[in-house]
Each structure stands twice: as C-alpha cells, then as structure tokens.
N, C-alpha and C. Protein backbone atom coordinates (compact mmCIF):
# COMPACT_ATOMS: atom_id res chain seq x y z
N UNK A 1 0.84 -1.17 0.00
CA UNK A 1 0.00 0.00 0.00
C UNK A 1 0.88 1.24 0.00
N UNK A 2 0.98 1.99 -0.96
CA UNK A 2 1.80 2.97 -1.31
C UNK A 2 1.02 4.52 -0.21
N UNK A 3 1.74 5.45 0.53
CA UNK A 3 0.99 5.97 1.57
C UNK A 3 0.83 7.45 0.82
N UNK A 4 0.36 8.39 1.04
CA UNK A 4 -0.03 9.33 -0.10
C UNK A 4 0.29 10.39 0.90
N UNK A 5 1.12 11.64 0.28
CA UNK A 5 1.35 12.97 1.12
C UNK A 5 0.02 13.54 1.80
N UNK A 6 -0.15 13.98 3.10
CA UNK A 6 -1.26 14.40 3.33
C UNK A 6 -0.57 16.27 3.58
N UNK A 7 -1.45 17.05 3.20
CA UNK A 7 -1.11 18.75 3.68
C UNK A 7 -2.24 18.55 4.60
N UNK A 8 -1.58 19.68 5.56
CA UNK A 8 -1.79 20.34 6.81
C UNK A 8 -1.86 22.04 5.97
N UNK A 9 -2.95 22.41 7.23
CA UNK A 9 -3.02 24.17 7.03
C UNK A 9 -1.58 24.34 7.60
N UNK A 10 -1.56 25.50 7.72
CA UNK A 10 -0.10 25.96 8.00
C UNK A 10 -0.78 27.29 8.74
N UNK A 11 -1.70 27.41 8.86
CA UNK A 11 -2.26 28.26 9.91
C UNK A 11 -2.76 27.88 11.32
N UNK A 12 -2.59 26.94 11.58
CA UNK A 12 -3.15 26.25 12.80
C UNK A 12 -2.32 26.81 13.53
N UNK A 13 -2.68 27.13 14.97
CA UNK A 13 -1.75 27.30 15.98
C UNK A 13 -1.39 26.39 16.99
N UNK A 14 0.19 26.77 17.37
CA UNK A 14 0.69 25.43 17.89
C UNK A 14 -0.60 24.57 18.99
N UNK A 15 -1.27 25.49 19.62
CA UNK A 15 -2.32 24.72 20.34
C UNK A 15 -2.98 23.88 19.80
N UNK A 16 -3.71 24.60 18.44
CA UNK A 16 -4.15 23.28 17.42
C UNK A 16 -3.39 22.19 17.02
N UNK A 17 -2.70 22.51 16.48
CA UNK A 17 -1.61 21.23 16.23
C UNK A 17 -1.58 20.59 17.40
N UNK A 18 -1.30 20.42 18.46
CA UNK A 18 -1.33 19.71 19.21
C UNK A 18 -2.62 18.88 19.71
N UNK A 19 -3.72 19.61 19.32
CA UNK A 19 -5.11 19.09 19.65
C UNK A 19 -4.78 17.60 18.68
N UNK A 20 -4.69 18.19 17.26
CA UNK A 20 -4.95 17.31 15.98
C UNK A 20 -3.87 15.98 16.69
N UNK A 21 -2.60 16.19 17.02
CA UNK A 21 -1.45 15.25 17.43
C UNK A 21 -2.58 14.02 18.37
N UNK A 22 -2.97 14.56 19.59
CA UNK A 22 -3.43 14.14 20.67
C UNK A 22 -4.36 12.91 19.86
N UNK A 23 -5.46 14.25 19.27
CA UNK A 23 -6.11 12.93 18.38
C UNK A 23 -6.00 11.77 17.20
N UNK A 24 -4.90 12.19 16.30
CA UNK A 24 -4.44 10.91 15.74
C UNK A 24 -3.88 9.98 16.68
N UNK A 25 -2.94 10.49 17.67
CA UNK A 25 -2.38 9.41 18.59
C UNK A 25 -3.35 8.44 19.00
N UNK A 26 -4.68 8.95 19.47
CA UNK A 26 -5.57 8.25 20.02
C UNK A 26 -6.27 6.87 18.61
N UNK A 27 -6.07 7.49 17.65
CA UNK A 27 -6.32 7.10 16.41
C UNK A 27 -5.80 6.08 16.26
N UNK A 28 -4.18 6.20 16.38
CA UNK A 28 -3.65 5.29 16.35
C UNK A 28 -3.55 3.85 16.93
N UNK A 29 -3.62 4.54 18.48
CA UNK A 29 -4.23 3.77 19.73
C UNK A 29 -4.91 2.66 19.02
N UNK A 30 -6.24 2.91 18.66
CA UNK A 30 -7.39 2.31 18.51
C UNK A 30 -7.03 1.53 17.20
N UNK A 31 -6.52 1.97 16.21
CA UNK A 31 -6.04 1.39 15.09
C UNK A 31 -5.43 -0.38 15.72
N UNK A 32 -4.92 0.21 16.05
CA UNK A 32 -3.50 -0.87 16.62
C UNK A 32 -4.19 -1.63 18.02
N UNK A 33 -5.39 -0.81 18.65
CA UNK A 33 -5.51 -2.25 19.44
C UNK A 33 -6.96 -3.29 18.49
N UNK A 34 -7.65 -2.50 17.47
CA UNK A 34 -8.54 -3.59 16.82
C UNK A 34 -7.48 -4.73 15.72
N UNK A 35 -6.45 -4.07 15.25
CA UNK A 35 -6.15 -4.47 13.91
C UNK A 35 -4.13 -4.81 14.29
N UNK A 36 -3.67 -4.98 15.57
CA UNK A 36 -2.76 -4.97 15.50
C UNK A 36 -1.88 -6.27 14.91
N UNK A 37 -2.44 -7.71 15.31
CA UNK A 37 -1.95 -8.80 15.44
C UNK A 37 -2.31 -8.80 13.56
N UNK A 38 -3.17 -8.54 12.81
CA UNK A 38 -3.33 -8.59 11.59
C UNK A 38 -2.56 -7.79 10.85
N UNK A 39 -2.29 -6.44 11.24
CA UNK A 39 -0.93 -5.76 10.97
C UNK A 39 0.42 -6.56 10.84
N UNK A 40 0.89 -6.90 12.19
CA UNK A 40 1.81 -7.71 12.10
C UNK A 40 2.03 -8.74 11.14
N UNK A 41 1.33 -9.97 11.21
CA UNK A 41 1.02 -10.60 10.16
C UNK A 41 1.23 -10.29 8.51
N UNK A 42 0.64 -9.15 8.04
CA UNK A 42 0.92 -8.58 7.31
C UNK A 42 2.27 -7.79 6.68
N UNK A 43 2.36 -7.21 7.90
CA UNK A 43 4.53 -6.82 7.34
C UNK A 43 5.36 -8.09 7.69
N UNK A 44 4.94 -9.44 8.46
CA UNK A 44 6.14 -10.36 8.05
C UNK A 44 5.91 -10.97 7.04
N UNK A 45 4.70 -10.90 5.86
CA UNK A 45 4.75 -11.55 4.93
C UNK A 45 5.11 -11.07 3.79
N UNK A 46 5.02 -9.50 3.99
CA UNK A 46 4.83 -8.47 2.68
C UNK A 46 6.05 -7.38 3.46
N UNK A 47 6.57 -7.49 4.35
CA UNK A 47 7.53 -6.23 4.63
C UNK A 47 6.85 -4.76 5.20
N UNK A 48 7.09 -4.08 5.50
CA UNK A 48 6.76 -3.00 6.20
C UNK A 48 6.08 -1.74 5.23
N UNK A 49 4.89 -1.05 5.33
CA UNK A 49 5.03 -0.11 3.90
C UNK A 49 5.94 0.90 3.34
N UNK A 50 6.25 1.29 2.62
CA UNK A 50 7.66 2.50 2.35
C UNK A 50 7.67 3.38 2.92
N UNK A 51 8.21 4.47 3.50
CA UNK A 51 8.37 5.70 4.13
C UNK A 51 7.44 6.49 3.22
N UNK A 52 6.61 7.80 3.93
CA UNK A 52 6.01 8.42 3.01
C UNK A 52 7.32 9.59 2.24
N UNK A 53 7.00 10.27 1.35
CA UNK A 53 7.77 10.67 0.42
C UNK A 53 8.00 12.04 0.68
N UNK A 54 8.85 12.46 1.49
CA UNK A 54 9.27 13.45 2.41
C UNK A 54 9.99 14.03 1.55
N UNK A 55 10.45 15.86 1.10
CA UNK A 55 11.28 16.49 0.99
C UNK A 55 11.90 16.10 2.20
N UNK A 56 13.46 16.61 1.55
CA UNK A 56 14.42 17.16 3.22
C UNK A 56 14.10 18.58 3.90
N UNK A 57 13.98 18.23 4.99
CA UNK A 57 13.87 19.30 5.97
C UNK A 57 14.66 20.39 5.58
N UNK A 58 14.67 21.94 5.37
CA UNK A 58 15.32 22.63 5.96
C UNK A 58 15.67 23.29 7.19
N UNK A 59 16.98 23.14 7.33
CA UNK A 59 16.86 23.43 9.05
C UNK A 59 16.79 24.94 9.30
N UNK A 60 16.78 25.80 8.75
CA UNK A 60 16.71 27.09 8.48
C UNK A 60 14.99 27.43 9.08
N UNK A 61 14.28 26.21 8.46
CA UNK A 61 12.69 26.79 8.37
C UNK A 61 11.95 26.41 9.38
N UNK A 62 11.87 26.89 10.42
CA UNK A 62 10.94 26.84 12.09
C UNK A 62 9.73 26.69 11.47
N UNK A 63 8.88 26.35 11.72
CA UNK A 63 7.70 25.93 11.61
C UNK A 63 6.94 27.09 12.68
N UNK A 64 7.22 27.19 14.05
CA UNK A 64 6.83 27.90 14.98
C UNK A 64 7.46 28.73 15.49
C-alpha cells in the first residue's frame, strides 16, 4: 500500500496542532488495538510499507 502525502493548514496554531497530534495518537491507539496482530502478520509476509515521500527538511525553516 503505497501511503499518499497528506497537507496540513499551515495556519493552525501550535495549540491546534497539538489538539490534531493528541487525536491521531488516540487514532492510532485504537487502530492498533482492533487491527494490530493482523498488521503484524501482514509486514512479516509483505515487509513493512515505504516511508512516506518526504522532501528534506530545511533546518533554516521553524515551523513555529
């Protein structure tokens, strides 16, 4: 499963961002406790999915 760039506003404030964090984490949470052992399963047969497709960081560019 090839993973697809997602954009973010770039107006959110760090408070928001952190709301959004809190709640994927929880996302994740839940991801991984219905579907974890089938996950697994899945990357030892097929490998792990690829990294999503990141420019390099500039370290110049703060975000906040």
């Amino acid at each position: 499963m090839e993973r697809e760039r997602i954009e973010v506003p770039t107006t959110w404030t760090p408070e928001e961002a952190i709301t959004i964090l809190g709640f994927v984490d929880g996302l994740l949470d839940a991801i991984w406790h219905a579907y974890g052992p089938v996950i697994r399963r899945h990357e030892e047969l097929h490998g792990p999915p690829p990294p999503p497709d990141c420019p390099e960081a500039d370290p110049d560019d703060i975000p906040f």
